[in-house]
PDB file of N, CA and C in Angstrom:
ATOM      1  N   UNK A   1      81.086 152.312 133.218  1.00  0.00           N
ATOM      2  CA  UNK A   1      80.141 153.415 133.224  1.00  0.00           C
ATOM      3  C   UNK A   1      80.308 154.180 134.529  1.00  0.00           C
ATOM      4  N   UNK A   2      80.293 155.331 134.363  1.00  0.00           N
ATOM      5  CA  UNK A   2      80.802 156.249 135.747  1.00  0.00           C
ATOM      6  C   UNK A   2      79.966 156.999 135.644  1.00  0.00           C
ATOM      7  N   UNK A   3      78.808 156.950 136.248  1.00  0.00           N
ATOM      8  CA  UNK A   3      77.636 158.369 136.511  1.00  0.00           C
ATOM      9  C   UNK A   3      77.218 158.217 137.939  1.00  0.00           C
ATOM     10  N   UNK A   4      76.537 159.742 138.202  1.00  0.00           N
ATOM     11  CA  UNK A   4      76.008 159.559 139.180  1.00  0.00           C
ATOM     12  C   UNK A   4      74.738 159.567 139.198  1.00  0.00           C
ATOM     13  N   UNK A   5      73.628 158.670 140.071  1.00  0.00           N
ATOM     14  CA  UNK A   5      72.320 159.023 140.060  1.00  0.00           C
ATOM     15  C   UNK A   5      71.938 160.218 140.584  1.00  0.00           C
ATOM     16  N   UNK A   6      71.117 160.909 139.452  1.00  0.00           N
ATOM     17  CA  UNK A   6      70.686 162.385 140.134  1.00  0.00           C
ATOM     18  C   UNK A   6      69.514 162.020 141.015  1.00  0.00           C
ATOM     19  N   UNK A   7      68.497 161.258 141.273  1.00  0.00           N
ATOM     20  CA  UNK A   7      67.559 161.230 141.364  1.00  0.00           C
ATOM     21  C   UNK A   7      67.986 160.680 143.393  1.00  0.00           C
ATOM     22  N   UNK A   8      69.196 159.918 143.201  1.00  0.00           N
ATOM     23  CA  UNK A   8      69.100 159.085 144.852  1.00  0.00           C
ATOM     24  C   UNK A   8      70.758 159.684 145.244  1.00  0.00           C
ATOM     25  N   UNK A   9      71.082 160.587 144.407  1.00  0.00           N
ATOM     26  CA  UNK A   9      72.478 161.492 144.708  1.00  0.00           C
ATOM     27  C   UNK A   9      73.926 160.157 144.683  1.00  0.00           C
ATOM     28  N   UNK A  10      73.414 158.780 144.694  1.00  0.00           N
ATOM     29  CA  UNK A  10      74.716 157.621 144.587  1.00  0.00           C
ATOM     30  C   UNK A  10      75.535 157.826 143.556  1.00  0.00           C
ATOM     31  N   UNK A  11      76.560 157.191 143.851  1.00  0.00           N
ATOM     32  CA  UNK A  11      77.973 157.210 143.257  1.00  0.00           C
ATOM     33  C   UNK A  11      77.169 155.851 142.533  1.00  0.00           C
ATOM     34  N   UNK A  12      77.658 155.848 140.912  1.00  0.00           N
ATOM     35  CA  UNK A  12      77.342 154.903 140.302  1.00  0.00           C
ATOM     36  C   UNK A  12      78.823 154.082 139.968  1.00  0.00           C
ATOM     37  N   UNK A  13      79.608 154.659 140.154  1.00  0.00           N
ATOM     38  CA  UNK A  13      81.118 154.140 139.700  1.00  0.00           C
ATOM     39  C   UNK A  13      81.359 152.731 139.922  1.00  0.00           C
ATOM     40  N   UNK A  14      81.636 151.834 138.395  1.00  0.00           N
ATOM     41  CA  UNK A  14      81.835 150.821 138.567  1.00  0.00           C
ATOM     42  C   UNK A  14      83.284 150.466 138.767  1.00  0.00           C
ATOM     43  N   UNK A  15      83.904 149.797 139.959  1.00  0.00           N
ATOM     44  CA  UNK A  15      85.015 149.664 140.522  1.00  0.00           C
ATOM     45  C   UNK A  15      85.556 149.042 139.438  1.00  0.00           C
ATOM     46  N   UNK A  16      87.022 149.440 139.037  1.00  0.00           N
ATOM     47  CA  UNK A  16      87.943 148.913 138.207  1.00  0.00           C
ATOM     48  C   UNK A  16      88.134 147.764 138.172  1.00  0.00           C
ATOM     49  N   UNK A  17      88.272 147.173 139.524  1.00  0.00           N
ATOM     50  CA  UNK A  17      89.149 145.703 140.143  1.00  0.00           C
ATOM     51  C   UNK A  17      88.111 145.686 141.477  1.00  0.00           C
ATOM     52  N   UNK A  18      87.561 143.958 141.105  1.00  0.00           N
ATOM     53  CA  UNK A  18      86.991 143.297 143.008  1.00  0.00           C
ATOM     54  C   UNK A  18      87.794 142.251 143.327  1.00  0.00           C
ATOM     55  N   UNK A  19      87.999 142.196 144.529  1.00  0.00           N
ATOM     56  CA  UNK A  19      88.665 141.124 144.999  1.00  0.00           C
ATOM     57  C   UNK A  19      87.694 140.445 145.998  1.00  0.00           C
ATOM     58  N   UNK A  20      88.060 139.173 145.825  1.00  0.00           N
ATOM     59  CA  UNK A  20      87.121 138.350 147.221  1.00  0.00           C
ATOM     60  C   UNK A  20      87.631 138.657 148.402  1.00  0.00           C
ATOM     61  N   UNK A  21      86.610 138.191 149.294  1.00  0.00           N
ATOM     62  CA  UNK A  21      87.289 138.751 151.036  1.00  0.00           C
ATOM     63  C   UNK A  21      88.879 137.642 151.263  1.00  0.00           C
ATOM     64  N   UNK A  22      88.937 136.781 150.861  1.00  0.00           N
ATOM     65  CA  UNK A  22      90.373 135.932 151.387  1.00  0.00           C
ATOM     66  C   UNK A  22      91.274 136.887 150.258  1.00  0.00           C
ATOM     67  N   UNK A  23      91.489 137.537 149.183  1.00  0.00           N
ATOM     68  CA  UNK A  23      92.133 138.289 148.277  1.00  0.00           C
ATOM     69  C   UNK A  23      92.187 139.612 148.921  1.00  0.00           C
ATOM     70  N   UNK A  24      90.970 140.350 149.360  1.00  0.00           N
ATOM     71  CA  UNK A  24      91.368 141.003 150.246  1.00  0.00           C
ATOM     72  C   UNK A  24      91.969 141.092 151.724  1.00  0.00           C
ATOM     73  N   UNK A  25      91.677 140.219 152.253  1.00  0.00           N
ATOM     74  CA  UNK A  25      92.406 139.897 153.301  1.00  0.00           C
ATOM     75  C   UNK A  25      94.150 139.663 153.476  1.00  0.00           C
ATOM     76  N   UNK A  26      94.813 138.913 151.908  1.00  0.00           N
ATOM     77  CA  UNK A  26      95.589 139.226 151.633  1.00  0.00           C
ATOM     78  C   UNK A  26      96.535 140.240 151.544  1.00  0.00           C
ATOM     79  N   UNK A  27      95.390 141.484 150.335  1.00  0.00           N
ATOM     80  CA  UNK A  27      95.958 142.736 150.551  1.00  0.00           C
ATOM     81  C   UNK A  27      96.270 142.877 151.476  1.00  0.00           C
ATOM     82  N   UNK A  28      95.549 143.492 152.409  1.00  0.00           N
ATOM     83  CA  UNK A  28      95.939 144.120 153.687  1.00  0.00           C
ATOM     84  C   UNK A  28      96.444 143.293 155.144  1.00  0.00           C
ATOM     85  N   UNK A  29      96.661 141.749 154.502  1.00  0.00           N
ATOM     86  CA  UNK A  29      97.554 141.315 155.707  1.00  0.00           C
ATOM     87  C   UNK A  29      96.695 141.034 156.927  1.00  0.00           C
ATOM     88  N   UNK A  30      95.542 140.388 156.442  1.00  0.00           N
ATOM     89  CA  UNK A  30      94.682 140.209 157.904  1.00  0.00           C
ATOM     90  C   UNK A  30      94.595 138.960 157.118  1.00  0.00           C
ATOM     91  N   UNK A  31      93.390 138.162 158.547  1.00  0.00           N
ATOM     92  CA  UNK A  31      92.860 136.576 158.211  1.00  0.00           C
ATOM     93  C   UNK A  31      90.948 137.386 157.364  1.00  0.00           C
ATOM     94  N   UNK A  32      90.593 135.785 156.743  1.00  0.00           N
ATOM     95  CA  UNK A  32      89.477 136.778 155.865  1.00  0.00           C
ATOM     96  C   UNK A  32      88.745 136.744 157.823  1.00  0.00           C
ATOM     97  N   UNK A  33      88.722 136.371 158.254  1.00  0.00           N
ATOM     98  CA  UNK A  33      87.869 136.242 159.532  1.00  0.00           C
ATOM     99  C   UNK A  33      87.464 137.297 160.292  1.00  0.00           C
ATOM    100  N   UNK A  34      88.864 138.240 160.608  1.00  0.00           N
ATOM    101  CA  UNK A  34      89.224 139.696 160.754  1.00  0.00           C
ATOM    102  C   UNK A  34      88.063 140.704 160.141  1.00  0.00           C
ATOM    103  N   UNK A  35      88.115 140.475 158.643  1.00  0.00           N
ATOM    104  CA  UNK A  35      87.540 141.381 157.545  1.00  0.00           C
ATOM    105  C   UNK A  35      86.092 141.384 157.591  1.00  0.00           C
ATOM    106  N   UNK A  36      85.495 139.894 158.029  1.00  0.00           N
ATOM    107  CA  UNK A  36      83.984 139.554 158.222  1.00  0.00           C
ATOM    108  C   UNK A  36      83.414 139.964 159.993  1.00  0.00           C
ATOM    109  N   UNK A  37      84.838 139.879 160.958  1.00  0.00           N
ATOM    110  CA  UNK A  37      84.402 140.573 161.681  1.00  0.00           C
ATOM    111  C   UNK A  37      83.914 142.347 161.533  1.00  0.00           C
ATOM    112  N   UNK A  38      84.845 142.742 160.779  1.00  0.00           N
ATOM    113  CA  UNK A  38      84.460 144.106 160.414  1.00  0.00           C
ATOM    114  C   UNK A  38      83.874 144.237 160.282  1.00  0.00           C
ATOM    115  N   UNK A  39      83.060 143.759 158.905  1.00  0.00           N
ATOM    116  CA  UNK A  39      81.788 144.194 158.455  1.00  0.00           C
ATOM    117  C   UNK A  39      80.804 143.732 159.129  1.00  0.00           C
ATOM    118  N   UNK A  40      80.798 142.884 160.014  1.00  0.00           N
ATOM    119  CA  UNK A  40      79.403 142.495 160.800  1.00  0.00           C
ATOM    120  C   UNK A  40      79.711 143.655 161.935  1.00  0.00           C
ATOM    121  N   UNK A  41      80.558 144.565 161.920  1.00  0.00           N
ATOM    122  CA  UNK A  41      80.479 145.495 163.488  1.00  0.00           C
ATOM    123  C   UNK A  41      80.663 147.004 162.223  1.00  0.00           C
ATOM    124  N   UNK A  42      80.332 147.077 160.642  1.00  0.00           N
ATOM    125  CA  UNK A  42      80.261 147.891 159.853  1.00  0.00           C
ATOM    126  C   UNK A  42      81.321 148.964 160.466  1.00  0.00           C
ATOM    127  N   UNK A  43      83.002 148.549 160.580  1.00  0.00           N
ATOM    128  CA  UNK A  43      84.256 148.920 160.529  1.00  0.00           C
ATOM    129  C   UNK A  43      84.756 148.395 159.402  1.00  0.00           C
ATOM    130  N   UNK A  44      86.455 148.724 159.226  1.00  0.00           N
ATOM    131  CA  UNK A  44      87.407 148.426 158.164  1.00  0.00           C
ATOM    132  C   UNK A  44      86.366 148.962 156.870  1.00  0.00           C
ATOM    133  N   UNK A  45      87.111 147.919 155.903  1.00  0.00           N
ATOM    134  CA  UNK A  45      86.862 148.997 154.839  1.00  0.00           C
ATOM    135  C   UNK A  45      85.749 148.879 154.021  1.00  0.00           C
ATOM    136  N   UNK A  46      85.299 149.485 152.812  1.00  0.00           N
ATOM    137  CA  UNK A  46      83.787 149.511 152.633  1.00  0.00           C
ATOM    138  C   UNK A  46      83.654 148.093 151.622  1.00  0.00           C
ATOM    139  N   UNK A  47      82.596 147.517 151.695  1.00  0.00           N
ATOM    140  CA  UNK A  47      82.238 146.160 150.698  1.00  0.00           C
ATOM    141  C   UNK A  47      81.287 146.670 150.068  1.00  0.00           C
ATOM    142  N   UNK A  48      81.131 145.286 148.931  1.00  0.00           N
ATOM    143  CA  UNK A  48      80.021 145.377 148.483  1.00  0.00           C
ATOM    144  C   UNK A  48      78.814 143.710 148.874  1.00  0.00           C
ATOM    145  N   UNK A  49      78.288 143.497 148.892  1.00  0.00           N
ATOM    146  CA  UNK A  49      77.280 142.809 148.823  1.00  0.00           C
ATOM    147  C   UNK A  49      76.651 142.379 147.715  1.00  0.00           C
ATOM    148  N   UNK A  50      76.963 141.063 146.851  1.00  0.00           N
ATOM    149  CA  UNK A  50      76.187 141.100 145.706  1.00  0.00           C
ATOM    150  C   UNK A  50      75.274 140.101 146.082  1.00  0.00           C
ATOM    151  N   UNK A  51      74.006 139.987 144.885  1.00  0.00           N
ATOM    152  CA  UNK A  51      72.953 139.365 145.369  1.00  0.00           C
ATOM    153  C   UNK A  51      72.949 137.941 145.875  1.00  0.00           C
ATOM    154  N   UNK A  52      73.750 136.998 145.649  1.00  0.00           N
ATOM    155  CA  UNK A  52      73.572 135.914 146.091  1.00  0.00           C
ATOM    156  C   UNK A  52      75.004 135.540 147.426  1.00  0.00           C
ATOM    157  N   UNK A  53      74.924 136.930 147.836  1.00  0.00           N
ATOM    158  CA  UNK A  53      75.569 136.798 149.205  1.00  0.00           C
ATOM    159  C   UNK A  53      76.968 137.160 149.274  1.00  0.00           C
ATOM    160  N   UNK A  54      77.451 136.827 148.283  1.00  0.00           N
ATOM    161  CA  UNK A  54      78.998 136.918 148.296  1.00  0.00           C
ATOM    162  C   UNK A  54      79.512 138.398 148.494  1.00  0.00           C
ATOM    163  N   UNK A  55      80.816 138.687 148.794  1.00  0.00           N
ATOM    164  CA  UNK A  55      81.046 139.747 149.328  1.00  0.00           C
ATOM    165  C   UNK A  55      82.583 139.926 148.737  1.00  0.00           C
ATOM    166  N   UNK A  56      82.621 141.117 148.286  1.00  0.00           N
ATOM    167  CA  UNK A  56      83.847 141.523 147.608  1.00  0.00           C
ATOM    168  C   UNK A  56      84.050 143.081 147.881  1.00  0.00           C
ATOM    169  N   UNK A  57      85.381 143.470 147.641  1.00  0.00           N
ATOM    170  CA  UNK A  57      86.067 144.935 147.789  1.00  0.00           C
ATOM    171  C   UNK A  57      86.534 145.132 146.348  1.00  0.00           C
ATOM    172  N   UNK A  58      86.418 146.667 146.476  1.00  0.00           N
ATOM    173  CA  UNK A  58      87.357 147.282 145.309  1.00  0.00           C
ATOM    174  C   UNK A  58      88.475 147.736 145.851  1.00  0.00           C
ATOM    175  N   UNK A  59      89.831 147.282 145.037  1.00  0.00           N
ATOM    176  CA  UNK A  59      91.039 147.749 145.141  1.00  0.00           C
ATOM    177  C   UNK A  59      91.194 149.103 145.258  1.00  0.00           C
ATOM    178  N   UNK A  60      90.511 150.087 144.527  1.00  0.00           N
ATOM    179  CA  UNK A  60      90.960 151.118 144.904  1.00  0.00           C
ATOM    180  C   UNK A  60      90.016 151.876 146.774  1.00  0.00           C
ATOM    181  N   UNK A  61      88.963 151.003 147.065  1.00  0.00           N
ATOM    182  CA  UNK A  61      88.711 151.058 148.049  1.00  0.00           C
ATOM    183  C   UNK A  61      89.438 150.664 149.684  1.00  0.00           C
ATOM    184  N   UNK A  62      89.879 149.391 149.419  1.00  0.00           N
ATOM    185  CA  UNK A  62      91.224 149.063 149.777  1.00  0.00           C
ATOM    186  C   UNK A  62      92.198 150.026 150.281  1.00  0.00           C
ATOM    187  N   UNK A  63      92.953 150.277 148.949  1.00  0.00           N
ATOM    188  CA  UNK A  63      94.010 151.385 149.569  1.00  0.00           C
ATOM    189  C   UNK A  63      93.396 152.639 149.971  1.00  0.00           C
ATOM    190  N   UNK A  64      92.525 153.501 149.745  1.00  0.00           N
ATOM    191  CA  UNK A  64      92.047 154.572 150.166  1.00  0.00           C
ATOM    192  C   UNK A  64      92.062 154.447 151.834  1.00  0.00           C
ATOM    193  N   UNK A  65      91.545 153.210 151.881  1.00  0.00           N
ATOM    194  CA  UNK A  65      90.989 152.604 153.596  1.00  0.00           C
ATOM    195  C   UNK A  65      92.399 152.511 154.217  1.00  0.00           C
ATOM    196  N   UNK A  66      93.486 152.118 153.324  1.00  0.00           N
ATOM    197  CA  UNK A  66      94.516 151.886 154.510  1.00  0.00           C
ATOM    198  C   UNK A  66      95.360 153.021 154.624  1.00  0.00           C
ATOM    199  N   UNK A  67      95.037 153.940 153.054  1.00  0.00           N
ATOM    200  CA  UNK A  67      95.630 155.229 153.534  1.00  0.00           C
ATOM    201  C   UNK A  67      95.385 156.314 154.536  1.00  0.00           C
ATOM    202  N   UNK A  68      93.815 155.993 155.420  1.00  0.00           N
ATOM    203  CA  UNK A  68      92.977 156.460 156.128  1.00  0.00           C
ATOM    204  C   UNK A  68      94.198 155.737 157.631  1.00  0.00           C
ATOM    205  N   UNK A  69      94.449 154.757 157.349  1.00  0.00           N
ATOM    206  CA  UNK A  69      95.002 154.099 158.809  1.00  0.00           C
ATOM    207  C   UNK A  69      96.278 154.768 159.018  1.00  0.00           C
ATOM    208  N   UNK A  70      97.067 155.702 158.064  1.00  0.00           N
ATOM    209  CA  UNK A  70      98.548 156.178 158.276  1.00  0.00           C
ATOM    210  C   UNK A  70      98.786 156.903 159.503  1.00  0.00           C
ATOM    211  N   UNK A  71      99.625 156.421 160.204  1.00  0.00           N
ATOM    212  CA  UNK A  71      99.660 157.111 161.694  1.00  0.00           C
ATOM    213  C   UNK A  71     100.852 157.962 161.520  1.00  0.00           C
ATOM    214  N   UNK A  72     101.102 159.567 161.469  1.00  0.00           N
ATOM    215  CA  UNK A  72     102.383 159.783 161.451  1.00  0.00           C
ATOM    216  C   UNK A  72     103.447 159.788 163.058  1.00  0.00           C
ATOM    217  N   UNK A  73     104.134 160.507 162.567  1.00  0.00           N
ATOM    218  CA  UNK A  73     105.448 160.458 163.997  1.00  0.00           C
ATOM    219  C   UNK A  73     104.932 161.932 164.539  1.00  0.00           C
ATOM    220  N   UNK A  74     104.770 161.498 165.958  1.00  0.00           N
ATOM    221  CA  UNK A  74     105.043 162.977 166.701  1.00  0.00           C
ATOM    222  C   UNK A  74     106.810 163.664 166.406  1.00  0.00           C
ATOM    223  N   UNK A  75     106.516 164.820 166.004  1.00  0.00           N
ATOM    224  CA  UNK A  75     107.802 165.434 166.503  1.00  0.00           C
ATOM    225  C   UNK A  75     108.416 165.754 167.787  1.00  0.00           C
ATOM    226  N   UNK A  76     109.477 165.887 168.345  1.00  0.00           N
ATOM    227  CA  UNK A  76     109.450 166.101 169.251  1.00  0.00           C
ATOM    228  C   UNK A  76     110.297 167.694 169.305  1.00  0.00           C
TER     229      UNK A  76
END
């Protein structure tokens, strides 16, 4: 289901694909330790929080986040 709430303006989009934080951590080549530091200093990339604590990413959140990290080349 893909709507948005008119009433609180949120993105309702239910992510295609979640991965757990050690699956994500994978992706992107960090320890999950890294990833939980992030989010306790609300850096790296965006989570979700479900109710009984656990914590997961969407894949396409993921890459968006690391396409945000692309550093190009100075020319010279």
């Amino acid at each position: 289901m893909n709507k948005n709430n008119e009433t609180t303006g949120l993105d309702l989009t239910v992510p295609a694909r979640l991965l757990t934080r050690s699956e994500a951590a994978q992706y992107l080549r960090r320890s999950t330790g890294t990833l939980a530091n992030w989010a306790a200093k609300r850096k790296g990339p965006v989570y979700y929080r479900q109710e009984d604590g656990a914590v997961v990413y969407a894949v396409e959140d993921l890459a968006e986040w690391l396409a945000l990290q692309r550093v190009l080349p100075v020319v010279a």
